[in-house]
C-alpha atoms as a PDB file:
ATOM      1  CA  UNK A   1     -88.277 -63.855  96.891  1.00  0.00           C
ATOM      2  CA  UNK A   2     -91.198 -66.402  95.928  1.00  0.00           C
ATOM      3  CA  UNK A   3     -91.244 -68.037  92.733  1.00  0.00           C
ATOM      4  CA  UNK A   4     -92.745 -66.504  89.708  1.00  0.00           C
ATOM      5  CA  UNK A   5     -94.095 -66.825  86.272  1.00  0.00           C
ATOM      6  CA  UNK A   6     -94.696 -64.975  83.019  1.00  0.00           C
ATOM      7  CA  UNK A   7     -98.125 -66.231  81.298  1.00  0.00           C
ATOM      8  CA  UNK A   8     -97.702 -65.717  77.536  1.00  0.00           C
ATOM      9  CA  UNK A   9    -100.662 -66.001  75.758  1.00  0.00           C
ATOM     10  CA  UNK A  10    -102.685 -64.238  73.165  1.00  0.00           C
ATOM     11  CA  UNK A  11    -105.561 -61.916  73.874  1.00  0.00           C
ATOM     12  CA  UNK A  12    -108.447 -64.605  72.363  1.00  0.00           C
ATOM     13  CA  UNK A  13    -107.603 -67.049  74.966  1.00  0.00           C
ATOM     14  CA  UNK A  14    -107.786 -64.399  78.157  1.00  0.00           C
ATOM     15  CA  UNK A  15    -110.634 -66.129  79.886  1.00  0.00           C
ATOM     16  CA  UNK A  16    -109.252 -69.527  80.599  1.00  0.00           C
ATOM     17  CA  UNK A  17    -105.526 -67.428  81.199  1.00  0.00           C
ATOM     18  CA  UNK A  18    -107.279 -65.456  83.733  1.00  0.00           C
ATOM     19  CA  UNK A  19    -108.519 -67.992  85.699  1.00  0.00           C
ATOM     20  CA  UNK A  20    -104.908 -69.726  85.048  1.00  0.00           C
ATOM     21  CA  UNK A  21    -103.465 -66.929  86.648  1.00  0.00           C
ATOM     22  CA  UNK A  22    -105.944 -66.699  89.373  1.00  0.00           C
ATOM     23  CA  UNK A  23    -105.431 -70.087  90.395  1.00  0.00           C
ATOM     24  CA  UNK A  24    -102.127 -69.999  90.075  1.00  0.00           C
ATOM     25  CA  UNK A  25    -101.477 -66.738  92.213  1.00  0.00           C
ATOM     26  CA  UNK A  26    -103.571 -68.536  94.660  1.00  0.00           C
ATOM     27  CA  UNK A  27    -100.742 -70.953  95.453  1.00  0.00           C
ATOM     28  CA  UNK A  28     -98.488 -68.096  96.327  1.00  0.00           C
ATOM     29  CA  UNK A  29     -96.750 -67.639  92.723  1.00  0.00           C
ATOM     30  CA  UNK A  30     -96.478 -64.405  91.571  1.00  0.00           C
ATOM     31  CA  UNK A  31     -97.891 -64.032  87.855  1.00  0.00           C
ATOM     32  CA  UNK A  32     -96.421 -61.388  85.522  1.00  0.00           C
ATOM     33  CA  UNK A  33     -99.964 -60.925  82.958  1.00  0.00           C
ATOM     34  CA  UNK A  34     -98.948 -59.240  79.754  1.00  0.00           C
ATOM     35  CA  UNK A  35    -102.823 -57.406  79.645  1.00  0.00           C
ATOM     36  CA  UNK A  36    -102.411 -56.352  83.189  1.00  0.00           C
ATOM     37  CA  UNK A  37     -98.830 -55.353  82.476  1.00  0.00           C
ATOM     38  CA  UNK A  38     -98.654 -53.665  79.324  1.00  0.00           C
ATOM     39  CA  UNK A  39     -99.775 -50.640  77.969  1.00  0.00           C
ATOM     40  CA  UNK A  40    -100.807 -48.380  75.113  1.00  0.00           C
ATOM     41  CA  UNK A  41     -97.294 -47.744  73.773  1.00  0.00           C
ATOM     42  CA  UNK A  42     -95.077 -49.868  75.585  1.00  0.00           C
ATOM     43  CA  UNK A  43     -92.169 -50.996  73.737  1.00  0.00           C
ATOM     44  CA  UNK A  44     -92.905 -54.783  73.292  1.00  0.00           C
ATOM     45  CA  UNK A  45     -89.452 -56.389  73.430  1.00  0.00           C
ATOM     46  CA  UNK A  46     -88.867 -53.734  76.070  1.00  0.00           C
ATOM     47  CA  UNK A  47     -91.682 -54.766  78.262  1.00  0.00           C
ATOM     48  CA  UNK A  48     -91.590 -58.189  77.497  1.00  0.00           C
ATOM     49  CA  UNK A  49     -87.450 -58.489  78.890  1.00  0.00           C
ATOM     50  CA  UNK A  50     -88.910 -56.476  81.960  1.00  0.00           C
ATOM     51  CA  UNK A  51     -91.019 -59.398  82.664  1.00  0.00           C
ATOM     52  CA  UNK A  52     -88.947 -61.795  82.137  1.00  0.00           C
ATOM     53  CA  UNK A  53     -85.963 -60.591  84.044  1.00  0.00           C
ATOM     54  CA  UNK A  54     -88.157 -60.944  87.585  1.00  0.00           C
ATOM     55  CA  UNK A  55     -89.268 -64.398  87.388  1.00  0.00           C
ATOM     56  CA  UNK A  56     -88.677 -67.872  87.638  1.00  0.00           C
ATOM     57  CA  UNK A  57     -90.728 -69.462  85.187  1.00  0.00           C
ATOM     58  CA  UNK A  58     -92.128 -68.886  81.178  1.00  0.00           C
ATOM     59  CA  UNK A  59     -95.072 -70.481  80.618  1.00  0.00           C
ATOM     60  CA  UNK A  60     -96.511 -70.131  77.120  1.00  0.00           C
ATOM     61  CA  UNK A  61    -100.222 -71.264  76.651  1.00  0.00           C
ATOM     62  CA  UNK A  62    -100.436 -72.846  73.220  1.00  0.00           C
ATOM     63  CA  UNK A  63    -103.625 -72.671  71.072  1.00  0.00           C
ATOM     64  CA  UNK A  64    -104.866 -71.664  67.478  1.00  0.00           C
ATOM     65  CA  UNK A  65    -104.647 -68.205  68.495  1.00  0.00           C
ATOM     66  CA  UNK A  66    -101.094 -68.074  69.679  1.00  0.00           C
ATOM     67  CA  UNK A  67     -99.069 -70.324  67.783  1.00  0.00           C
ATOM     68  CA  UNK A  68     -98.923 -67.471  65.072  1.00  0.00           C
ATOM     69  CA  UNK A  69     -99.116 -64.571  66.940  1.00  0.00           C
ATOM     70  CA  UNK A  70     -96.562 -61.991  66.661  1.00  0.00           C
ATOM     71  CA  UNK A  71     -96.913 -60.793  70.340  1.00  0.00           C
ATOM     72  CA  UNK A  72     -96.273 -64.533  71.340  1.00  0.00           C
ATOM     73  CA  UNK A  73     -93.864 -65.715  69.115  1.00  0.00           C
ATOM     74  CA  UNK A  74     -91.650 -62.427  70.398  1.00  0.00           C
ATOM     75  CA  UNK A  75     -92.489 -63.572  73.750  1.00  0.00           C
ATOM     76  CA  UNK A  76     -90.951 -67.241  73.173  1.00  0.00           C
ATOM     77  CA  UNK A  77     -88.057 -65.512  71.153  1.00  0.00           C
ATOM     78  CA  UNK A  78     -86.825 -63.355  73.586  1.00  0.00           C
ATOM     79  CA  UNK A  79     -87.708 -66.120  76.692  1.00  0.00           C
ATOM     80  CA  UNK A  80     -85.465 -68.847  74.583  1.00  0.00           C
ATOM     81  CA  UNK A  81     -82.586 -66.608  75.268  1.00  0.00           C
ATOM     82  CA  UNK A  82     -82.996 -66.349  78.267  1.00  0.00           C
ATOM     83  CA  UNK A  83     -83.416 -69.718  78.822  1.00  0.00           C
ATOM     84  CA  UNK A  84     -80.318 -70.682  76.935  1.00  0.00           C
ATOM     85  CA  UNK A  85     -78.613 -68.592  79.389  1.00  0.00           C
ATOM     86  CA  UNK A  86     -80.080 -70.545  82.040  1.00  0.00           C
ATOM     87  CA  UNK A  87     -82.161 -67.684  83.414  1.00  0.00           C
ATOM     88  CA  UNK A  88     -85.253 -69.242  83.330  1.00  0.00           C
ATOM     89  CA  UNK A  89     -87.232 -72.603  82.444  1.00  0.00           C
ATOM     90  CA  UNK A  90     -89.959 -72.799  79.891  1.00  0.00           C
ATOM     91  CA  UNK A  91     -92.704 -74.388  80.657  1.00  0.00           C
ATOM     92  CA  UNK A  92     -95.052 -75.171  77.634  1.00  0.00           C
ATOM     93  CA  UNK A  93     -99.275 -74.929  78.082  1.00  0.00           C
ATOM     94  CA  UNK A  94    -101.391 -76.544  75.688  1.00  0.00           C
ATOM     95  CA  UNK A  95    -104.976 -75.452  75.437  1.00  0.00           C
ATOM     96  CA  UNK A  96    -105.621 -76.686  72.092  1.00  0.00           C
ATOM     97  CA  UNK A  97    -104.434 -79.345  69.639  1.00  0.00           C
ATOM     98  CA  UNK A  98    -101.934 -77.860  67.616  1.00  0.00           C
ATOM     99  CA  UNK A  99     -98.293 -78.434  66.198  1.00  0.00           C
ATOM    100  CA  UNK A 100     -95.949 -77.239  68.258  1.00  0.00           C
ATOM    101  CA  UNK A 101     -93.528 -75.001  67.841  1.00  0.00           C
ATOM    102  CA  UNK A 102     -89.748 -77.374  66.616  1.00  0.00           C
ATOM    103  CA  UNK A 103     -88.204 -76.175  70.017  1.00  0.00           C
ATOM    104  CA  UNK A 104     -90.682 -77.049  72.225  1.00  0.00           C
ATOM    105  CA  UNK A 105     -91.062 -80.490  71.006  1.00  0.00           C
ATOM    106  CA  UNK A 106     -90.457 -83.203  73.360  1.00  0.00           C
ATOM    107  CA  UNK A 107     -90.190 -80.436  76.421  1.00  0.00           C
ATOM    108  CA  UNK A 108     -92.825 -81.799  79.327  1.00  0.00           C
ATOM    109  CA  UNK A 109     -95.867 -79.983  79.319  1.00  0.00           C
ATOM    110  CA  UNK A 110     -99.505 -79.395  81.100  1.00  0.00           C
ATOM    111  CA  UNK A 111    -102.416 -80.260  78.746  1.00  0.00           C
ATOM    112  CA  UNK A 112    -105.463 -78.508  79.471  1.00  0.00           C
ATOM    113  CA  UNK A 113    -107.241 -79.479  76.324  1.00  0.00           C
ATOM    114  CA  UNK A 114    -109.430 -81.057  78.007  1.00  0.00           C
ATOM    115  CA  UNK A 115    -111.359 -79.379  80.602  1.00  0.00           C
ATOM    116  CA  UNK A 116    -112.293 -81.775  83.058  1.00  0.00           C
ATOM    117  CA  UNK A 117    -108.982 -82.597  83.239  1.00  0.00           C
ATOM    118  CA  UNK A 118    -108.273 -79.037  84.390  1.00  0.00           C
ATOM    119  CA  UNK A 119    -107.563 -79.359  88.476  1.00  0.00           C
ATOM    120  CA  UNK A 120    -105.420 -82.396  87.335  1.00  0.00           C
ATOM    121  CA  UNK A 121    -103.343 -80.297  84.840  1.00  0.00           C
ATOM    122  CA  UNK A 122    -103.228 -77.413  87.045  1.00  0.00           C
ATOM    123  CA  UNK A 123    -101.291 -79.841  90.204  1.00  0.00           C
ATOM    124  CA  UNK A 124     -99.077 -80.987  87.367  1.00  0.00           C
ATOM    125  CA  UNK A 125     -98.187 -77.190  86.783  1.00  0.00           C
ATOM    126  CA  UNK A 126     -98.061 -76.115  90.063  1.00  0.00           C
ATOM    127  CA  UNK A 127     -95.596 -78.882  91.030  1.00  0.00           C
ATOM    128  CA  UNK A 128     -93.301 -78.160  88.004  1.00  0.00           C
ATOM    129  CA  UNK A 129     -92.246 -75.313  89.897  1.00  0.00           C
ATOM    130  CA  UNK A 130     -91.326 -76.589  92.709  1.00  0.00           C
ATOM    131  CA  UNK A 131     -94.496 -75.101  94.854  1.00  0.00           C
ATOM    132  CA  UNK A 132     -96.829 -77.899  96.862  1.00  0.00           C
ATOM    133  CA  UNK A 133    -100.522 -78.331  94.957  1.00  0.00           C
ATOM    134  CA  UNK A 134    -102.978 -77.126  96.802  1.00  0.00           C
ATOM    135  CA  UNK A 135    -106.920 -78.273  95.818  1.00  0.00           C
ATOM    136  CA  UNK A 136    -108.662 -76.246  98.669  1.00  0.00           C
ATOM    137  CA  UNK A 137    -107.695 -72.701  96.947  1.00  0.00           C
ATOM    138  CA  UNK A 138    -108.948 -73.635  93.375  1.00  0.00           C
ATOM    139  CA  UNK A 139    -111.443 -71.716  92.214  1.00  0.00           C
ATOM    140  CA  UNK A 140    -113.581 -73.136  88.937  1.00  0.00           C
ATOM    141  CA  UNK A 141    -115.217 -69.978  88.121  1.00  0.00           C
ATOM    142  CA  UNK A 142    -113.299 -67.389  88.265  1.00  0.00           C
ATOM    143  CA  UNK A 143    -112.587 -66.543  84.712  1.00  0.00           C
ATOM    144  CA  UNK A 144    -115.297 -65.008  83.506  1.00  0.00           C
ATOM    145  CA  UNK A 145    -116.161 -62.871  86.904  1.00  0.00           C
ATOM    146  CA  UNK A 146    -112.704 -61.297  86.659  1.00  0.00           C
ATOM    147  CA  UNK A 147    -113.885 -60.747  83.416  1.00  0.00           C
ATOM    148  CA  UNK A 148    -116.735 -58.960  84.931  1.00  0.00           C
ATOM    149  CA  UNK A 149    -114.399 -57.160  86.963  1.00  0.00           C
ATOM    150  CA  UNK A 150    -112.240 -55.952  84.138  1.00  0.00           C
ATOM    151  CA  UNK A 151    -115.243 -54.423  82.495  1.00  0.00           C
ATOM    152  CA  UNK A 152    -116.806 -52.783  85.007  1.00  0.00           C
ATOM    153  CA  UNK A 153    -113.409 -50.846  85.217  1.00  0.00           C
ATOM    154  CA  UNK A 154    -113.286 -50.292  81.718  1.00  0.00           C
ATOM    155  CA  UNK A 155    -117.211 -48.864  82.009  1.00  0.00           C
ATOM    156  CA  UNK A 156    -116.094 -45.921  84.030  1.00  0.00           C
ATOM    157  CA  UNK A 157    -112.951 -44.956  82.187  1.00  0.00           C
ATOM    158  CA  UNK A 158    -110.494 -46.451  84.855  1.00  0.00           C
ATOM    159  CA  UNK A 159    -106.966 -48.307  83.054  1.00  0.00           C
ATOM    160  CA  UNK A 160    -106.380 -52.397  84.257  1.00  0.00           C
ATOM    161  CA  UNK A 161    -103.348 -50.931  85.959  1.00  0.00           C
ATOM    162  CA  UNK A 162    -100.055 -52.321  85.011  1.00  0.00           C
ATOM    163  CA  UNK A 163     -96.974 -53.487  87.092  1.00  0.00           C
ATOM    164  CA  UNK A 164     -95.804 -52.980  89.563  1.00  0.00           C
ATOM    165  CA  UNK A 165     -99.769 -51.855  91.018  1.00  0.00           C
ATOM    166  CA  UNK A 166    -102.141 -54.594  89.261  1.00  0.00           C
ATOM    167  CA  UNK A 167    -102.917 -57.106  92.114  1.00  0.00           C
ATOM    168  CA  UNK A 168    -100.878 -55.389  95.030  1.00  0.00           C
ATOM    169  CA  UNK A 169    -101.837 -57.452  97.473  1.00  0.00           C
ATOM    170  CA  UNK A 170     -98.904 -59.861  96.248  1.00  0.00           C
ATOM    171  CA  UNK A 171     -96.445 -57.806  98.331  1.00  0.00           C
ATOM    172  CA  UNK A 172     -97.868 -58.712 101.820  1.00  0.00           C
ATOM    173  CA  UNK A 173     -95.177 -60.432 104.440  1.00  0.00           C
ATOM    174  CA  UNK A 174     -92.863 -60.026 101.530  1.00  0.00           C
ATOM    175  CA  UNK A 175     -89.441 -58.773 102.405  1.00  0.00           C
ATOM    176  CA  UNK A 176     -88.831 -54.932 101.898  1.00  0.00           C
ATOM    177  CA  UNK A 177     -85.414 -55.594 100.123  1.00  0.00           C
ATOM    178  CA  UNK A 178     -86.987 -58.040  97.887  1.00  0.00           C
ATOM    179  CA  UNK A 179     -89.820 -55.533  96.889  1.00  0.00           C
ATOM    180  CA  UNK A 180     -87.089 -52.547  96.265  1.00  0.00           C
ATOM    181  CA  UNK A 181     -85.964 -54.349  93.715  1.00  0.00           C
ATOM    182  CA  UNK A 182     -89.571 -55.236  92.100  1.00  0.00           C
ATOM    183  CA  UNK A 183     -90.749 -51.740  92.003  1.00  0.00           C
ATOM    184  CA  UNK A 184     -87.903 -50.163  91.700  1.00  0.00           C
ATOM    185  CA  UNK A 185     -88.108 -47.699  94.835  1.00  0.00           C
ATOM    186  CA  UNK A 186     -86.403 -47.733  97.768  1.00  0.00           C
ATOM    187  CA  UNK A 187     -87.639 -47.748 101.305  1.00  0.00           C
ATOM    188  CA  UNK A 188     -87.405 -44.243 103.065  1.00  0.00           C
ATOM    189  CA  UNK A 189     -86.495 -43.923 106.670  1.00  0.00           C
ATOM    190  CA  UNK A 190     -89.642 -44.847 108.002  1.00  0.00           C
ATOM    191  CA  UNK A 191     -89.744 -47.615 105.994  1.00  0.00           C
ATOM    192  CA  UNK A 192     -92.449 -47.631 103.811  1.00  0.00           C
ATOM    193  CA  UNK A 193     -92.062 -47.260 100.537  1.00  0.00           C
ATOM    194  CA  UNK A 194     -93.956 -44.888  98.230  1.00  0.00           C
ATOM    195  CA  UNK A 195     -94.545 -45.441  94.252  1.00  0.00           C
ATOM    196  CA  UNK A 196     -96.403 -43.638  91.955  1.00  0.00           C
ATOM    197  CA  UNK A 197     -96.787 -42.190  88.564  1.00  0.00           C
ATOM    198  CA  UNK A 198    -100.102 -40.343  86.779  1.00  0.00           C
ATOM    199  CA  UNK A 199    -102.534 -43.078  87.024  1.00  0.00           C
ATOM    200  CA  UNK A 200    -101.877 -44.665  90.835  1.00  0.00           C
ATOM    201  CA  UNK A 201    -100.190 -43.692  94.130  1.00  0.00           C
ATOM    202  CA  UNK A 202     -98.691 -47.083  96.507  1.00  0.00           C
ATOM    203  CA  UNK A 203     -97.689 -46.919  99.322  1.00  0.00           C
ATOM    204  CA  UNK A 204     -96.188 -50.260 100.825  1.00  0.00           C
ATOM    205  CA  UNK A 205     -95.941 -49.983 104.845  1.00  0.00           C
ATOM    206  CA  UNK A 206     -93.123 -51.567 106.116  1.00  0.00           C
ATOM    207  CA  UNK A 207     -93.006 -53.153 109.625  1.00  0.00           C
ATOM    208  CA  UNK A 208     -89.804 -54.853 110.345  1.00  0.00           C
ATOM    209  CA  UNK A 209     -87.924 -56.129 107.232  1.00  0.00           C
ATOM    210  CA  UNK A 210     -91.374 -56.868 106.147  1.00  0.00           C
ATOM    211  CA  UNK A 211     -94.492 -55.667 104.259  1.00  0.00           C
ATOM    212  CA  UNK A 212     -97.865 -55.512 106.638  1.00  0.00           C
ATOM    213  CA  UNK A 213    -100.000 -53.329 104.502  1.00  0.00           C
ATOM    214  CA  UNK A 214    -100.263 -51.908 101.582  1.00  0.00           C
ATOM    215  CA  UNK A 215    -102.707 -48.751 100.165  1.00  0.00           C
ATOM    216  CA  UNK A 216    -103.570 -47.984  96.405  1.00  0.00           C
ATOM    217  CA  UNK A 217    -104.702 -44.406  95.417  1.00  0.00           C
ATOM    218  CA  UNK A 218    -106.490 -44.442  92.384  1.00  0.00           C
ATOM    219  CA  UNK A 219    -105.551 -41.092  91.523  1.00  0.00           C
ATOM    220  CA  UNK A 220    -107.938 -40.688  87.849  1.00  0.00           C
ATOM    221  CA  UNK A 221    -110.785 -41.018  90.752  1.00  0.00           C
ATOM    222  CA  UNK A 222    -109.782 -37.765  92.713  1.00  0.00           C
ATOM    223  CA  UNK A 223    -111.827 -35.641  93.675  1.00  0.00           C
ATOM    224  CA  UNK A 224    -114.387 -37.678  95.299  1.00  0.00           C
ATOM    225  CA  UNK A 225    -116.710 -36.745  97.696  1.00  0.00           C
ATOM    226  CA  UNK A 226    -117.216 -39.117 101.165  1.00  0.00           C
ATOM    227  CA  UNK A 227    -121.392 -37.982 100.392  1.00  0.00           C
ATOM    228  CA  UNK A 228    -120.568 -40.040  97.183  1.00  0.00           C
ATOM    229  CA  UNK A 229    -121.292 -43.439  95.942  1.00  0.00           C
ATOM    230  CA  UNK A 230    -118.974 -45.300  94.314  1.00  0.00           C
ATOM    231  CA  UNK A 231    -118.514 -48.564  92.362  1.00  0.00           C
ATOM    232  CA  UNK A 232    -115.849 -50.634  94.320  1.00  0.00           C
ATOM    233  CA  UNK A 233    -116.280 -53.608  91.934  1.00  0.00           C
ATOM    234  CA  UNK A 234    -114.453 -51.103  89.362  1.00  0.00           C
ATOM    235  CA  UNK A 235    -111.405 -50.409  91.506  1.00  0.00           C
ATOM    236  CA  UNK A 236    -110.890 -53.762  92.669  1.00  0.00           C
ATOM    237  CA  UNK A 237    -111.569 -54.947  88.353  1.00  0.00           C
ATOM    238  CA  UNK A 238    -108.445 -51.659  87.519  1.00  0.00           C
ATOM    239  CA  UNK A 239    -105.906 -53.815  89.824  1.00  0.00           C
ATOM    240  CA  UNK A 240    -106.808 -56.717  88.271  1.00  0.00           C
ATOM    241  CA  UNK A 241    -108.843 -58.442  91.441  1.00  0.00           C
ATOM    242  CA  UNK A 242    -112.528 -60.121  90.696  1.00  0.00           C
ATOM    243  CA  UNK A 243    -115.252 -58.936  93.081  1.00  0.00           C
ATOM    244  CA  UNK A 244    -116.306 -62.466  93.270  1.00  0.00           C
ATOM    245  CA  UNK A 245    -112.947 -63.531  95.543  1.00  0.00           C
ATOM    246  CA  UNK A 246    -114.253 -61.540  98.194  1.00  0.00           C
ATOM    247  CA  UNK A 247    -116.650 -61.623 100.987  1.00  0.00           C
ATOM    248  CA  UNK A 248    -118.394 -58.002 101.561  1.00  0.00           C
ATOM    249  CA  UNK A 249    -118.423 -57.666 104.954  1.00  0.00           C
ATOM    250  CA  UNK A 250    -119.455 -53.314 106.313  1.00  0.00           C
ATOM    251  CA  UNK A 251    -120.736 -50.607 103.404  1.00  0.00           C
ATOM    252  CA  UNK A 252    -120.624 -47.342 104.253  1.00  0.00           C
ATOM    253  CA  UNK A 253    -120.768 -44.508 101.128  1.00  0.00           C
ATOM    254  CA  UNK A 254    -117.591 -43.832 102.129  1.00  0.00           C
ATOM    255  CA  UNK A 255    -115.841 -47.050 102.457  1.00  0.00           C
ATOM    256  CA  UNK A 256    -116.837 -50.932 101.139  1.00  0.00           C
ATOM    257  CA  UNK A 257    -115.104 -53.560 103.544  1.00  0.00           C
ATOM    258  CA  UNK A 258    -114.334 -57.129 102.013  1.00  0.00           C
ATOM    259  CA  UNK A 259    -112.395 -60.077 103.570  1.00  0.00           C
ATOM    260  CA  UNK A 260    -110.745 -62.817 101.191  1.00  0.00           C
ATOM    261  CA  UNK A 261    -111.164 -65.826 102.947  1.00  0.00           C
ATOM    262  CA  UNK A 262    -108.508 -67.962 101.163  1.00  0.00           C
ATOM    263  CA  UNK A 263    -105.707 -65.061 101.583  1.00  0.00           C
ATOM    264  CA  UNK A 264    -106.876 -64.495 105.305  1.00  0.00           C
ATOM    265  CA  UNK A 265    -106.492 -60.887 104.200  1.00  0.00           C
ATOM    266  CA  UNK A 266    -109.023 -57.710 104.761  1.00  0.00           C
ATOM    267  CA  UNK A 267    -109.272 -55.759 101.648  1.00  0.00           C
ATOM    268  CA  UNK A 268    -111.059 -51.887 102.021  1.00  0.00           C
ATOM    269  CA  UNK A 269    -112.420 -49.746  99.089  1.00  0.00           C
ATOM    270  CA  UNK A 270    -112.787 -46.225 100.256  1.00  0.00           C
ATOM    271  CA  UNK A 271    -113.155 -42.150  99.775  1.00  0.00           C
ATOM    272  CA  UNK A 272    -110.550 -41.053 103.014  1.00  0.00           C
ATOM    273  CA  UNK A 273    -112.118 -37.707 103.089  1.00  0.00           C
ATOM    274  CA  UNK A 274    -113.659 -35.258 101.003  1.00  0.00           C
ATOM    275  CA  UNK A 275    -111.836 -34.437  97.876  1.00  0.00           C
ATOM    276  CA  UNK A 276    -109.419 -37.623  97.950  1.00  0.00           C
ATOM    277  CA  UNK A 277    -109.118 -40.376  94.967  1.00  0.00           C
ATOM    278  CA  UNK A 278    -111.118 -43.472  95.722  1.00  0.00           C
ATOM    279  CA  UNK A 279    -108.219 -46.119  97.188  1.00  0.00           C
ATOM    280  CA  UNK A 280    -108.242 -49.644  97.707  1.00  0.00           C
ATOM    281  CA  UNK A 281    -105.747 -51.028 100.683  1.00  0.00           C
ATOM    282  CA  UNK A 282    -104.941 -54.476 101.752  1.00  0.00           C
ATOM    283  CA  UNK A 283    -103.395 -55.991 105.278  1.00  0.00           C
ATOM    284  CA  UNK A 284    -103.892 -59.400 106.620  1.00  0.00           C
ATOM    285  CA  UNK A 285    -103.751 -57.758 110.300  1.00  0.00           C
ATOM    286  CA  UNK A 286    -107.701 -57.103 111.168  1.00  0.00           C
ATOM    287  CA  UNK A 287    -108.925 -60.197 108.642  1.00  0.00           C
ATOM    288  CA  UNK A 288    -111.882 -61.504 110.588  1.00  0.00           C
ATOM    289  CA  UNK A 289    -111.978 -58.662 113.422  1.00  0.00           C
END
């Protein structure tokens, strides 16, 4: 399984952890995002050791907003723990100027309080866990048109989707026994396995020991007519994917085609036929055909 991290942070500072996260997925890290992954009720410790248990990596991004935060200072709690127990490494972020916390003093960490130091800090990051830096898939303005994303989602009633269906793209060419144990579902005998609860339907096509394409019913969306146009910027913003990463390629009312360059990966937005939800799939297959 590829290496992972948990981005602590606290809701004021989502912009630059978006783009964080964007950047960092970029390199082939897999980010666990608290707003993409928790919900209205969740139990917080709960949730939070959920996260934690599947990856490699705690970063904590350290600013006015966060250094008192309940929600973070659980967070670092429940990481130092697991630390201790040599689970994980923390990996401290500093976005502003402010005293750190007593045991994270003297731990190495990437300073992005200054901004045009950002691709610099970013390479330091990104080598700290062991991945090779990679300038060509950095992105400088991403933040705030994931942002855009998000709300357009949020306009038409549609939940950022939490784990394991917010950015599903993440499971391409991974191996099926290593995403069994991520979702939580085992493969069925034609290999493909199928998750789903009241808000989403993903289905994760197997071919091989591997995964070659995934689909995403957005089941709040159902039913939709093919007749019917639809706002694909919104389902791509509810699995936590900015519009701007793409390249629209074919629109149809019925379907919105997009390649991501960077990803070499085809990503569809569509109405399958009349009455379905509105889905989003993903498969690196037909990129560029």
């Amino acid at each position: 399984m590829g290496t992972s991290v948990f981005l602590s942070h606290n809701h004021k500072d989502k912009d630059f952890v978006r783009r964080l996260a964007i950047d960092i997925e970029s390199h082939g890290i897999r980010v666990w995002l608290d707003e993409a992954e928790m919900k209205i009720g969740d139990s917080l410790v709960q949730k939070i050791r959920e996260g934690i248990d599947n990856v490699d990596y705690f970063a904590v991004i350290l600013s006015c907003n966060s250094v008192k935060a309940p929600w973070v200072v659980s967070e670092l709690d429940v990481a130092m723990n697991y630390q201790i127990a040599g689970k994980i490494k923390i990996l401290p972020i500093i976005l502003e100027d402010v005293d750190l916390p007593s045991f994270l003093v003297g731990k190495l960490y990437s300073n992005f309080s200054n901004i045009d130091s950002y691709d610099d800090e970013l390479k330091r990051l990104v080598t700290s866990m062991g991945v090779v830096f990679n300038n060509n898939v950095v992105a400088p303005l991403t933040a705030s048109n994931l942002g855009q994303s998000l709300d357009s989602a949020n306009m038409i009633g549609l939940p950022i989707m939490s784990a394991p269906f917010h950015r599903p793209y993440q499971y391409l060419g991974m191996v099926l026994s290593d995403v069994e144990k991520i979702v939580g579902v085992q493969a069925n005998e034609a290999r493909n396995i199928i998750v789903e609860n009241e808000l989403c339907k993903m289905v994760l096509w197997g071919e091989g020991n591997f995964v070659s394409f995934v689909e995403v019913d957005l089941l709040q969306t159902e039913p939709h007519s093919q007749s019917e146009d639809f706002n694909s910027e919104a389902l791509l913003g509810a699995l936590s994917i900015g519009i701007h990463e793409l390249e629209l390629v074919r629109k149809r009312t019925d379907f919105h085609t997009y390649y991501d360059h960077k990803k070499r990966m085809k990503v569809t937005a569509s109405c399958l036929y009349d009455g379905a939800p509105l889905s989003v799939s993903f498969g690196t297959k037909y990129y560029n055909m």
